[in-house]
N, C-alpha and C. Protein backbone atom coordinates (compact mmCIF):
# COMPACT_ATOMS: atom_id res chain seq x y z
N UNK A 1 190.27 -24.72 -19.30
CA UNK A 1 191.07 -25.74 -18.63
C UNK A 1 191.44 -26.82 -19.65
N UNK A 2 192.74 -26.99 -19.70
CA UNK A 2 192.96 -28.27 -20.89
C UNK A 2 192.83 -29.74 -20.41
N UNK A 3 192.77 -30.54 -21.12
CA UNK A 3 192.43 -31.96 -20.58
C UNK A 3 192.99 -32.39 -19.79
N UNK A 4 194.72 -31.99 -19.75
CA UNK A 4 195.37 -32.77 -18.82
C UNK A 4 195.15 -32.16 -17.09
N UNK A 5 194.90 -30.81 -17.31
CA UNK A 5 194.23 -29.96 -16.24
C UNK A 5 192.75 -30.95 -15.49
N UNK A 6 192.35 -31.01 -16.45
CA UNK A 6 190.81 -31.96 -15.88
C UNK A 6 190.77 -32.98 -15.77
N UNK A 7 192.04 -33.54 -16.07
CA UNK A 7 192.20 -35.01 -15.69
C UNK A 7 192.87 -34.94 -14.26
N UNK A 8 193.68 -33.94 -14.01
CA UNK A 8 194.55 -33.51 -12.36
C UNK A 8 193.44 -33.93 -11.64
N UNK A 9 192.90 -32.95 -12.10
CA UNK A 9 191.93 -32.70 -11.30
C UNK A 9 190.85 -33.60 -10.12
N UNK A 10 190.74 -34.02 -11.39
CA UNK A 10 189.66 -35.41 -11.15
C UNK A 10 190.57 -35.75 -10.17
N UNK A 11 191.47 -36.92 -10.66
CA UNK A 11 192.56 -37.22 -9.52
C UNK A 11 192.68 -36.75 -8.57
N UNK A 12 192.81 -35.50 -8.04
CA UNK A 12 192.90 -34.84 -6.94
C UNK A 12 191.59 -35.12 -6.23
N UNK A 13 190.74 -35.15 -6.40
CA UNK A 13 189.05 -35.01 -6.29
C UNK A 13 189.10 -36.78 -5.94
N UNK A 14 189.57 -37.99 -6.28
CA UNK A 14 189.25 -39.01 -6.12
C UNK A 14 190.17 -38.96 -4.92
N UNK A 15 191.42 -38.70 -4.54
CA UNK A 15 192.14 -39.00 -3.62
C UNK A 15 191.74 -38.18 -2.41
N UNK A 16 191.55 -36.92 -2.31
CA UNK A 16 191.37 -36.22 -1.45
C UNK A 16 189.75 -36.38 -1.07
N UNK A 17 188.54 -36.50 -1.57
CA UNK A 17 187.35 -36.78 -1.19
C UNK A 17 186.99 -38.12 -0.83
N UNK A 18 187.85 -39.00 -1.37
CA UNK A 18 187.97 -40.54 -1.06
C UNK A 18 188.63 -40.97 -0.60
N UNK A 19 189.39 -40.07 0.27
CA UNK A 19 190.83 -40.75 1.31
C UNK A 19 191.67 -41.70 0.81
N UNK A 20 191.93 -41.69 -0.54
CA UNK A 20 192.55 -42.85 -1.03
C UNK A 20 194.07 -43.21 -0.13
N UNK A 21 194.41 -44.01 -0.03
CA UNK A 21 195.80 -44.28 -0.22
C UNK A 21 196.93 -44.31 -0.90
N UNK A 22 196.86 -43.54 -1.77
CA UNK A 22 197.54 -43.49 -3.00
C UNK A 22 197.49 -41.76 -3.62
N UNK A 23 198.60 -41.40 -4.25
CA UNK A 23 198.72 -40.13 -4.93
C UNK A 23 198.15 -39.62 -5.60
N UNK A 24 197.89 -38.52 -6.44
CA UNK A 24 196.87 -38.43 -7.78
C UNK A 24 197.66 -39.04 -8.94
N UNK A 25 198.96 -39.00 -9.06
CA UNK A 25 200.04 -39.23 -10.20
C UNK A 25 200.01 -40.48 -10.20
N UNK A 26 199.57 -41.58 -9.08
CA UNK A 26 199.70 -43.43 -9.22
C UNK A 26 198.46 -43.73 -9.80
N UNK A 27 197.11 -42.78 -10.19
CA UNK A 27 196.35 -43.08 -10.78
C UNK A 27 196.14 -43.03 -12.26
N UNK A 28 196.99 -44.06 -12.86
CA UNK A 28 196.34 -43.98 -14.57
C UNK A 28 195.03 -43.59 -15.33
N UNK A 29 195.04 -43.13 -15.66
CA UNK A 29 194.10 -42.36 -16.97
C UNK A 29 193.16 -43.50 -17.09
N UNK A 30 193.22 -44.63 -17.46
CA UNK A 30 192.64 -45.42 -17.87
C UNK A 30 192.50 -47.02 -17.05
N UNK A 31 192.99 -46.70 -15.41
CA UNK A 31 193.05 -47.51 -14.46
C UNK A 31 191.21 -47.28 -14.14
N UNK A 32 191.01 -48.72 -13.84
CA UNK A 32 189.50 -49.48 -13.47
C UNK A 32 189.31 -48.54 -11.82
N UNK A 33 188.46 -47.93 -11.67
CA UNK A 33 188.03 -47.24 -10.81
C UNK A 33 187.54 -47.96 -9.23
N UNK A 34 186.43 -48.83 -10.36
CA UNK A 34 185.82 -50.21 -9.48
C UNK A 34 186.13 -51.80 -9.85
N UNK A 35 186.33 -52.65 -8.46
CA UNK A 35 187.01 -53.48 -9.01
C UNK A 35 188.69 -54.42 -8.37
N UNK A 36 188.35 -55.16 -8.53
CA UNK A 36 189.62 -55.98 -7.85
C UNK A 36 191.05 -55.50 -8.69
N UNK A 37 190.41 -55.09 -9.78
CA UNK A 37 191.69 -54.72 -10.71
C UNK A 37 192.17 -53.44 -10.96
N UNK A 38 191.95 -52.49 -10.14
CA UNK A 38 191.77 -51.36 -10.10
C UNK A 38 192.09 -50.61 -8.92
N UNK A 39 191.64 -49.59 -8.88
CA UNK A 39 191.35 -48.67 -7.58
C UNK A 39 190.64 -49.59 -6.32
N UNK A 40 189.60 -50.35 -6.46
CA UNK A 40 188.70 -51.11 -5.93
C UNK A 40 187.70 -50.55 -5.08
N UNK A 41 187.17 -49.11 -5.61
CA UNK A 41 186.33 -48.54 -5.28
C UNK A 41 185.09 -49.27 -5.17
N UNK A 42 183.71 -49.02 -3.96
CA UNK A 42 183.03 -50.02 -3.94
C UNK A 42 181.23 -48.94 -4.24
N UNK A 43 180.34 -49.59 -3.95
CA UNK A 43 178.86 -48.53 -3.98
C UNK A 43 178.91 -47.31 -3.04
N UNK A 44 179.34 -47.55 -1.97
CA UNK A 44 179.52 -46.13 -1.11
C UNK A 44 180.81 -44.85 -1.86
N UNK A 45 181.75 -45.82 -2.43
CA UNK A 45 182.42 -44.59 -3.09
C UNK A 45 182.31 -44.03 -4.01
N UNK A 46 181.11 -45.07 -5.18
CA UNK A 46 180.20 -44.26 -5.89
C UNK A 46 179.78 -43.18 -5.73
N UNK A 47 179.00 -43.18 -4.35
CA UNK A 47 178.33 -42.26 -3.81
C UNK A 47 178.65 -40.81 -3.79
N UNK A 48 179.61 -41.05 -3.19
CA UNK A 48 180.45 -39.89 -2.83
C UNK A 48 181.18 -39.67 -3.87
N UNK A 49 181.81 -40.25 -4.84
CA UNK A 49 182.07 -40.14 -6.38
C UNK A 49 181.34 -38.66 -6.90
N UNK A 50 179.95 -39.25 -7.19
CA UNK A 50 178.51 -38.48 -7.81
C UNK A 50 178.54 -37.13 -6.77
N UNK A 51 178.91 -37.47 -5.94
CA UNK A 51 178.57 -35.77 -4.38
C UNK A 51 179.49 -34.89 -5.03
N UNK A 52 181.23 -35.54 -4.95
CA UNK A 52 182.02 -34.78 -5.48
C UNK A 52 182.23 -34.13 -6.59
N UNK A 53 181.85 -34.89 -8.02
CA UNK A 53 181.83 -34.44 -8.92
C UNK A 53 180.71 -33.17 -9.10
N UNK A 54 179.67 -33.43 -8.16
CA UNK A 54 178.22 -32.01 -8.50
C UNK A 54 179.48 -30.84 -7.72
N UNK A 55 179.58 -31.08 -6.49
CA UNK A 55 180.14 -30.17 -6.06
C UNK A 55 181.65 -29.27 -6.37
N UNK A 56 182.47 -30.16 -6.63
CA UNK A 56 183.59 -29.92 -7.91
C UNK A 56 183.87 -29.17 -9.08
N UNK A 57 182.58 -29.81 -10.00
CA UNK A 57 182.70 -29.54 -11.45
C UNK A 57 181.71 -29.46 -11.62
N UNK A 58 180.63 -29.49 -10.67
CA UNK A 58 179.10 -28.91 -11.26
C UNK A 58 178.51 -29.83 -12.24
N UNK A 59 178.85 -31.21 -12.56
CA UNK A 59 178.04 -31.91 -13.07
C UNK A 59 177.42 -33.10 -12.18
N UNK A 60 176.04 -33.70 -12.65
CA UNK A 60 175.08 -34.79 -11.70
C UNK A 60 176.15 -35.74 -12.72
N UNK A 61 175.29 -37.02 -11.79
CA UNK A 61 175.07 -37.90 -12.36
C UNK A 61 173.64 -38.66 -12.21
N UNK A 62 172.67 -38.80 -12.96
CA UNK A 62 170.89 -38.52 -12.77
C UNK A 62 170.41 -40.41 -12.38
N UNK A 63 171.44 -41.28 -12.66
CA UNK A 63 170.93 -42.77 -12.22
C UNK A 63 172.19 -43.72 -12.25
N UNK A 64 171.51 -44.90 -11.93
CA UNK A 64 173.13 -45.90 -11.51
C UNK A 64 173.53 -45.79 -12.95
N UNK A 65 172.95 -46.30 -13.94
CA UNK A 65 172.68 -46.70 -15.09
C UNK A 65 173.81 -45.40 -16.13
N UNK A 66 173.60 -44.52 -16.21
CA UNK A 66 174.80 -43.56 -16.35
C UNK A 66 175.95 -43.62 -16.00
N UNK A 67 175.90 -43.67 -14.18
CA UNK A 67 176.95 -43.64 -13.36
C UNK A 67 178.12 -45.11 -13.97
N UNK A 68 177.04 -46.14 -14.12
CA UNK A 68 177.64 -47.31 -14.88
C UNK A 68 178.83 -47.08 -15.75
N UNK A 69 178.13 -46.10 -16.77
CA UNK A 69 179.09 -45.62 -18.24
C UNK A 69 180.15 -44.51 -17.33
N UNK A 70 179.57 -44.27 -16.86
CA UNK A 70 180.48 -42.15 -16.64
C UNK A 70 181.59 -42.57 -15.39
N UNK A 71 181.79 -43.48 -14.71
CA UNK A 71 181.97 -43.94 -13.66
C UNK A 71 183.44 -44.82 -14.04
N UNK A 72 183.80 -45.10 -14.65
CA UNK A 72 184.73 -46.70 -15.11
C UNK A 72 185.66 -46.10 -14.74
N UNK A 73 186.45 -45.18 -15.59
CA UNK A 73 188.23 -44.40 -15.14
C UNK A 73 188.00 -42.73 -15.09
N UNK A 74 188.99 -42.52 -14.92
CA UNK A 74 189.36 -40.78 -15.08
C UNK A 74 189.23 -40.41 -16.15
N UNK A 75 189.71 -41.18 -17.12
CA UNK A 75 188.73 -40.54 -18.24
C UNK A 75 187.37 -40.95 -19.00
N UNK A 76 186.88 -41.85 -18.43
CA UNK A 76 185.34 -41.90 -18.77
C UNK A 76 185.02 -40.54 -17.74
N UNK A 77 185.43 -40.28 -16.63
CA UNK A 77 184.90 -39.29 -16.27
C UNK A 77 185.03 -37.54 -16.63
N UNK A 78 186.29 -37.83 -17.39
CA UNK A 78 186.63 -36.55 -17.93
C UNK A 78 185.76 -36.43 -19.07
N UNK A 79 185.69 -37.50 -20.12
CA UNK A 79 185.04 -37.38 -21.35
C UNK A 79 183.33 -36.86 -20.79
N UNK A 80 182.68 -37.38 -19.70
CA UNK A 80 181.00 -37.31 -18.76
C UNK A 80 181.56 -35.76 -19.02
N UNK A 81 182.11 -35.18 -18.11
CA UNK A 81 181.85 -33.80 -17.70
C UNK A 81 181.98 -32.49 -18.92
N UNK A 82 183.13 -33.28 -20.01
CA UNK A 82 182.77 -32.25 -21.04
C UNK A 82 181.75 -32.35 -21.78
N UNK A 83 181.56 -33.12 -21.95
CA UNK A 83 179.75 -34.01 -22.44
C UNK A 83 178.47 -33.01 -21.87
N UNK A 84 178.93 -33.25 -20.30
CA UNK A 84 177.67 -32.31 -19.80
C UNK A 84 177.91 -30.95 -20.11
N UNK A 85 179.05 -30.52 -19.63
CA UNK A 85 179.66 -28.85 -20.08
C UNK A 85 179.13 -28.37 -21.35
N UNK A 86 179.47 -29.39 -22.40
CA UNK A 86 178.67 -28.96 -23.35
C UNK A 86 177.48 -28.68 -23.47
N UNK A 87 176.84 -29.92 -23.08
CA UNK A 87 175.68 -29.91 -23.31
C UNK A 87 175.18 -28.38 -22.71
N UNK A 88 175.16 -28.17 -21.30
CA UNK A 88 174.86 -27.00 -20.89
C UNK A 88 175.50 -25.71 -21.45
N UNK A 89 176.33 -26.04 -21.76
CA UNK A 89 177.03 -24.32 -22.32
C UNK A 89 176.37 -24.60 -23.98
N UNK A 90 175.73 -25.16 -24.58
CA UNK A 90 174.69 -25.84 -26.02
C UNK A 90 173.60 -24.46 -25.44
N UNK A 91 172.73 -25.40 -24.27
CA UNK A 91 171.71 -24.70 -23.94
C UNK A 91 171.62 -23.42 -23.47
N UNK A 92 172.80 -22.86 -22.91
CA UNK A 92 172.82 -21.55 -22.97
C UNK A 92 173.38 -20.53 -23.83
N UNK A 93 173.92 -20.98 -25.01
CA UNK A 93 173.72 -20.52 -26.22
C UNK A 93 172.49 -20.10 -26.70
N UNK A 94 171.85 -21.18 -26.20
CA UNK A 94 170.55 -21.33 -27.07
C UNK A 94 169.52 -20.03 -26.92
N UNK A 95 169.43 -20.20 -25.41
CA UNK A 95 168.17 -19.48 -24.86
C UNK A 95 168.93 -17.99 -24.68
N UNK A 96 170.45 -17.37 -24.94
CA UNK A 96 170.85 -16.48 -25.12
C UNK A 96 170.88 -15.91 -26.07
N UNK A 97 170.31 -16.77 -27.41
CA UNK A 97 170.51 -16.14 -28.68
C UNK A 97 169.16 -15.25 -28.92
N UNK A 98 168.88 -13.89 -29.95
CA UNK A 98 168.09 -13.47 -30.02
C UNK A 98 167.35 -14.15 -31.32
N UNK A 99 166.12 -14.58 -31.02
CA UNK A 99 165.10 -15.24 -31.85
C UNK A 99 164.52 -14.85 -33.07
C-alpha cells in the first residue's frame, strides 16, 4: 500500500468511525486532530481513535502517553503504523530465520 493509500485510508477510518462531519479529502495531512484548531476531536474520540486503528490496521496503541505522540494528525498516524508494521514484520523476520 503506498503512503498516499494509507493516508486515504486513515481518513476514511476517522470520518466514517467518527461520524465526522466532514469528507476524507477536507482533512489535511497535517491538520491538528485534537483541538480548537483542528478537527476538535475530544478523549472519547481518542478512544475510539485507538479501537479503530487495532481493528483497521492491526496496530494498538499500549498508553495515553504514546497515543499523545501517535495521535496529533494523519500523518503522525501514518508514520505510528509503519513504525509498528515494521517493527512487527522486524520480528517476524526474526523468529522466521533459520538460526
Amino acid at each position: 500500500m503506498s503512503d498516499a493509500d494509507l493516508r486515504a485510508r486513515i481518513k476514511e477510518m476517522l470520518v466514517k468511525n467518527l461520524m465526522l462531519q466532514t469528507t476524507p479529502d477536507q482533512i489535511g495531512d497535517d491538520l491538528p486532530l485534537f483541538g480548537p484548531n483542528g478537527l476538535g476531536l475530544d478523549s472519547i474520540d481518542a478512544l475510539e481513535l485507538v479501537v479503530s486503528m487495532e481493528k483497521t490496521f492491526g496496530v494498538g496503541v499500549p498508553n495515553s502517553e504514546v497515543a499523545g505522540q501517535a495521535l496529533k494528525t494523519v500523518n503522525t498516524i501514518h508514520n505510528y503504523i509503519l513504525e509498528k508494521r515494521g517493527e512487527t514484520d522486524h520480528t517476524a523476520q526474526k523468529v522466521n530465520k533459520p538460526a
